[in-house]
N, C-alpha and C. Protein backbone atom coordinates (compact mmCIF):
# COMPACT_ATOMS: atom_id res chain seq x y z
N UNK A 1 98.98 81.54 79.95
CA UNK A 1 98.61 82.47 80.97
C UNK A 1 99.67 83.56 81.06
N UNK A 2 99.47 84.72 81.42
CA UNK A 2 100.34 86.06 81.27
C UNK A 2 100.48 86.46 82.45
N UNK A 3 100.68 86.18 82.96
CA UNK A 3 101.65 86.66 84.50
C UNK A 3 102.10 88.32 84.23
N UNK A 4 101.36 89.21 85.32
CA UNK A 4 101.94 90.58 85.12
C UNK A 4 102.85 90.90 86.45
N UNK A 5 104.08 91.64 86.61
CA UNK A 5 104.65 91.73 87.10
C UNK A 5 104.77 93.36 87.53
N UNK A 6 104.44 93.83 88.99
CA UNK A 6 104.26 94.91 89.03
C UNK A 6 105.68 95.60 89.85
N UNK A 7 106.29 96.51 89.69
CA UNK A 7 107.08 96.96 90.06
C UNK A 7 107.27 98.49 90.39
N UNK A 8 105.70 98.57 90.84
CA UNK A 8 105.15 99.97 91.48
C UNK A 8 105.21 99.90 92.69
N UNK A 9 106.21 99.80 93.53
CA UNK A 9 106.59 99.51 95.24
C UNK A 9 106.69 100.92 96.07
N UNK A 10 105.87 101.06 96.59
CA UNK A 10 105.87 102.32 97.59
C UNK A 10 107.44 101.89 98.47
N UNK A 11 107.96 103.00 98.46
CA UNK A 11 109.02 102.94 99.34
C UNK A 11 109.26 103.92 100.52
N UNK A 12 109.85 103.94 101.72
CA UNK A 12 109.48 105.08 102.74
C UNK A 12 110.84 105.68 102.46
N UNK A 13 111.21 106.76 103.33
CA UNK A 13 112.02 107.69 103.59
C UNK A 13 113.90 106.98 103.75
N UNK A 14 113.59 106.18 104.46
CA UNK A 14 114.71 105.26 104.77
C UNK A 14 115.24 104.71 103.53
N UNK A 15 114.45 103.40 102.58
CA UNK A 15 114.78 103.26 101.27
C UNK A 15 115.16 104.02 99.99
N UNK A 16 114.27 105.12 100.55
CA UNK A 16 115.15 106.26 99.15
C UNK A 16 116.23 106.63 99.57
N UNK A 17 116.40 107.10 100.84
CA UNK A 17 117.67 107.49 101.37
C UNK A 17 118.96 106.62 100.91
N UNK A 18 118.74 105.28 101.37
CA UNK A 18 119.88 104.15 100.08
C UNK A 18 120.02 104.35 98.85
N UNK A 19 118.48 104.30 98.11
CA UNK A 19 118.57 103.99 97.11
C UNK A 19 118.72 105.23 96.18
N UNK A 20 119.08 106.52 96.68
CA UNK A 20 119.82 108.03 95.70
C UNK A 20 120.89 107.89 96.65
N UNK A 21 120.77 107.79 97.44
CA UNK A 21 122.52 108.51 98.57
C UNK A 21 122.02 109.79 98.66
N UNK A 22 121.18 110.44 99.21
CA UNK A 22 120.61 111.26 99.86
C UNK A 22 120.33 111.27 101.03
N UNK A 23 120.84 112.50 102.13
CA UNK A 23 119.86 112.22 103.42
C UNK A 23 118.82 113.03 103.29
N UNK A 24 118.07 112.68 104.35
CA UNK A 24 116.57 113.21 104.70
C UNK A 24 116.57 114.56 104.46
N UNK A 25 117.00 115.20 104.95
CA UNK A 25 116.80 117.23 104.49
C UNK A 25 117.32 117.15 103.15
N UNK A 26 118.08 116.68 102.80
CA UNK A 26 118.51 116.74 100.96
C UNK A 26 117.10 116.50 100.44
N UNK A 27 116.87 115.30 100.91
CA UNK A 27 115.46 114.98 100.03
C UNK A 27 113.98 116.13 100.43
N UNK A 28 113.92 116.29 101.36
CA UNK A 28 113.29 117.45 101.81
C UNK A 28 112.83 118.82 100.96
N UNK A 29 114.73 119.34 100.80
CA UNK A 29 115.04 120.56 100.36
C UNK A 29 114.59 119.67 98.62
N UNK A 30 115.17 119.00 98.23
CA UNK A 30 115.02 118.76 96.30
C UNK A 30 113.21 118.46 96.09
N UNK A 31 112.66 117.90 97.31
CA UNK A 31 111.18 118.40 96.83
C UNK A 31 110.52 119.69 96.94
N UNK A 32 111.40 121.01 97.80
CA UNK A 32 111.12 121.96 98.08
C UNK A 32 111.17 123.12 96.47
N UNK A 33 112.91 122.67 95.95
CA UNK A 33 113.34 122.81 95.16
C UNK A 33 113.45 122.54 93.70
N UNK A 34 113.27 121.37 93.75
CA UNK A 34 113.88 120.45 92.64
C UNK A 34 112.50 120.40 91.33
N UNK A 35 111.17 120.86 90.55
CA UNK A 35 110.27 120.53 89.96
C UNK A 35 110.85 118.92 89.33
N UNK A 36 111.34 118.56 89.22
CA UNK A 36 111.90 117.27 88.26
C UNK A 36 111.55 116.39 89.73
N UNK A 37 111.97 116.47 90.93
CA UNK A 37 112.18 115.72 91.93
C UNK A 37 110.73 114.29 91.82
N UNK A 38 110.23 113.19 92.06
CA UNK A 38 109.04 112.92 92.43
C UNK A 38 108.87 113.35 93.83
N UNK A 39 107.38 113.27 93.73
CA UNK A 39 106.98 113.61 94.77
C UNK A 39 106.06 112.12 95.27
N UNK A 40 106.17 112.41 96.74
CA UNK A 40 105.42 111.52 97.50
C UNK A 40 104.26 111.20 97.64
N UNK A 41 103.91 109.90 98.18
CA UNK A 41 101.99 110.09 98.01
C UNK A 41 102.23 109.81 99.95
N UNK A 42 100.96 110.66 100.32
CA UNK A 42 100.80 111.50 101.40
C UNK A 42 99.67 110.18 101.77
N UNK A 43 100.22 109.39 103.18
CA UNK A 43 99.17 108.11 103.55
C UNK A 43 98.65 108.29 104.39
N UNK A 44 98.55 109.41 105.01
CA UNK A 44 97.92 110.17 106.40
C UNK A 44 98.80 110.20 107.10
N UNK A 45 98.66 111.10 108.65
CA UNK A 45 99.72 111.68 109.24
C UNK A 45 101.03 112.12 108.54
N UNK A 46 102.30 111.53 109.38
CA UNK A 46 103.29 112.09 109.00
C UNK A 46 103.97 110.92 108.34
N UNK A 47 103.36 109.85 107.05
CA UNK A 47 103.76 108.80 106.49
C UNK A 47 103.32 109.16 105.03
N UNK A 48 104.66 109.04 104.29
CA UNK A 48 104.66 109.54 103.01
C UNK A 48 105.88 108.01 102.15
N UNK A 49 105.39 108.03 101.46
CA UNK A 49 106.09 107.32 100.24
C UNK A 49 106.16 107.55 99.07
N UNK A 50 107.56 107.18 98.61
CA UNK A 50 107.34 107.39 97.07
C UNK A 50 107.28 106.16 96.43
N UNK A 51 106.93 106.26 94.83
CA UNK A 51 107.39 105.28 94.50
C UNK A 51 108.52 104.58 93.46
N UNK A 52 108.47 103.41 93.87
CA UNK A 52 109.83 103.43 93.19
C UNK A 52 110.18 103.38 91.85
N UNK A 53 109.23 103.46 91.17
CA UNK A 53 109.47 103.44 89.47
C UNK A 53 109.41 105.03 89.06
N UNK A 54 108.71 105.83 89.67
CA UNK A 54 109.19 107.07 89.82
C UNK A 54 110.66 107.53 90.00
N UNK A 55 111.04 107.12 91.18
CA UNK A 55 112.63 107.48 91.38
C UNK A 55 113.47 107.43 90.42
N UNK A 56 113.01 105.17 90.06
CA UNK A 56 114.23 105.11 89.00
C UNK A 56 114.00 105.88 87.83
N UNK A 57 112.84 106.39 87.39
CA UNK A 57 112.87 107.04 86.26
C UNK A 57 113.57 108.49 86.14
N UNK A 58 113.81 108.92 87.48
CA UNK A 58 114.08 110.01 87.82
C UNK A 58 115.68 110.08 87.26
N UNK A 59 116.29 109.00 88.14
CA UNK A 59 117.83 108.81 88.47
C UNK A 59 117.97 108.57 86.95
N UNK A 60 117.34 107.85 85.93
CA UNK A 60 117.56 107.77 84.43
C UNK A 60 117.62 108.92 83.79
N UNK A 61 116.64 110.16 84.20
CA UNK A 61 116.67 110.93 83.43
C UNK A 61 117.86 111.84 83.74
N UNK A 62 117.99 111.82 85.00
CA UNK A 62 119.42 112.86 85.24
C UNK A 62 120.62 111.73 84.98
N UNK A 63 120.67 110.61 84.84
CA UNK A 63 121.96 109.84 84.10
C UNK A 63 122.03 110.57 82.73
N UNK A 64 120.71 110.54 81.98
CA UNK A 64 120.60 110.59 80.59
C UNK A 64 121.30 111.78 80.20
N UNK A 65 120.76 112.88 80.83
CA UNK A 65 121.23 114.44 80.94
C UNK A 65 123.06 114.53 81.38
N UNK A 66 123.50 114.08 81.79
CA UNK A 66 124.63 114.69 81.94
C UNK A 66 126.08 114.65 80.90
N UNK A 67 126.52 115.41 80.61
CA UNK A 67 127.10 115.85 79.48
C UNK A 67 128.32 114.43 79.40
N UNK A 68 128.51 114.19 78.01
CA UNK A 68 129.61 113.44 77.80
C UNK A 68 130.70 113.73 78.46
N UNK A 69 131.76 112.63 78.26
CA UNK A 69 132.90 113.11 78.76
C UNK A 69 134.19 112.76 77.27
């Protein structure tokens, strides 16, 4: 039997905030700004999440990008 393991976790505002070290208007302004940024999925009203395999892919690609030392 194959057991699938999903690791597509909606996360709110609070958890990304930990999990980049970003506060809230940072994150705000880099979706205002940022095209690379993910963006949120919109759950009605004023409740938005992202998710989290998005992010980490995010935080990989700007690890990946930054110049040797």
């Amino acid at each position: 039997m194959t057991q699938t393991c999903f690791t597509n976790r909606a996360i709110g505002i609070n958890a990304l905030r930990e999990k980049i070290g970003l506060g809230r208007v940072t994150i705000w302004r880099r979706l205002k700004d940022d095209p690379t940024f993910p963006r949120p999925l919109h759950l009605g009203g004023n409740s938005y999440r992202w998710l989290e395999s998005e992010i980490d892919a995010w935080l990989d690609a700007r690890a990946s990008a930054r110049p040797d030392r």
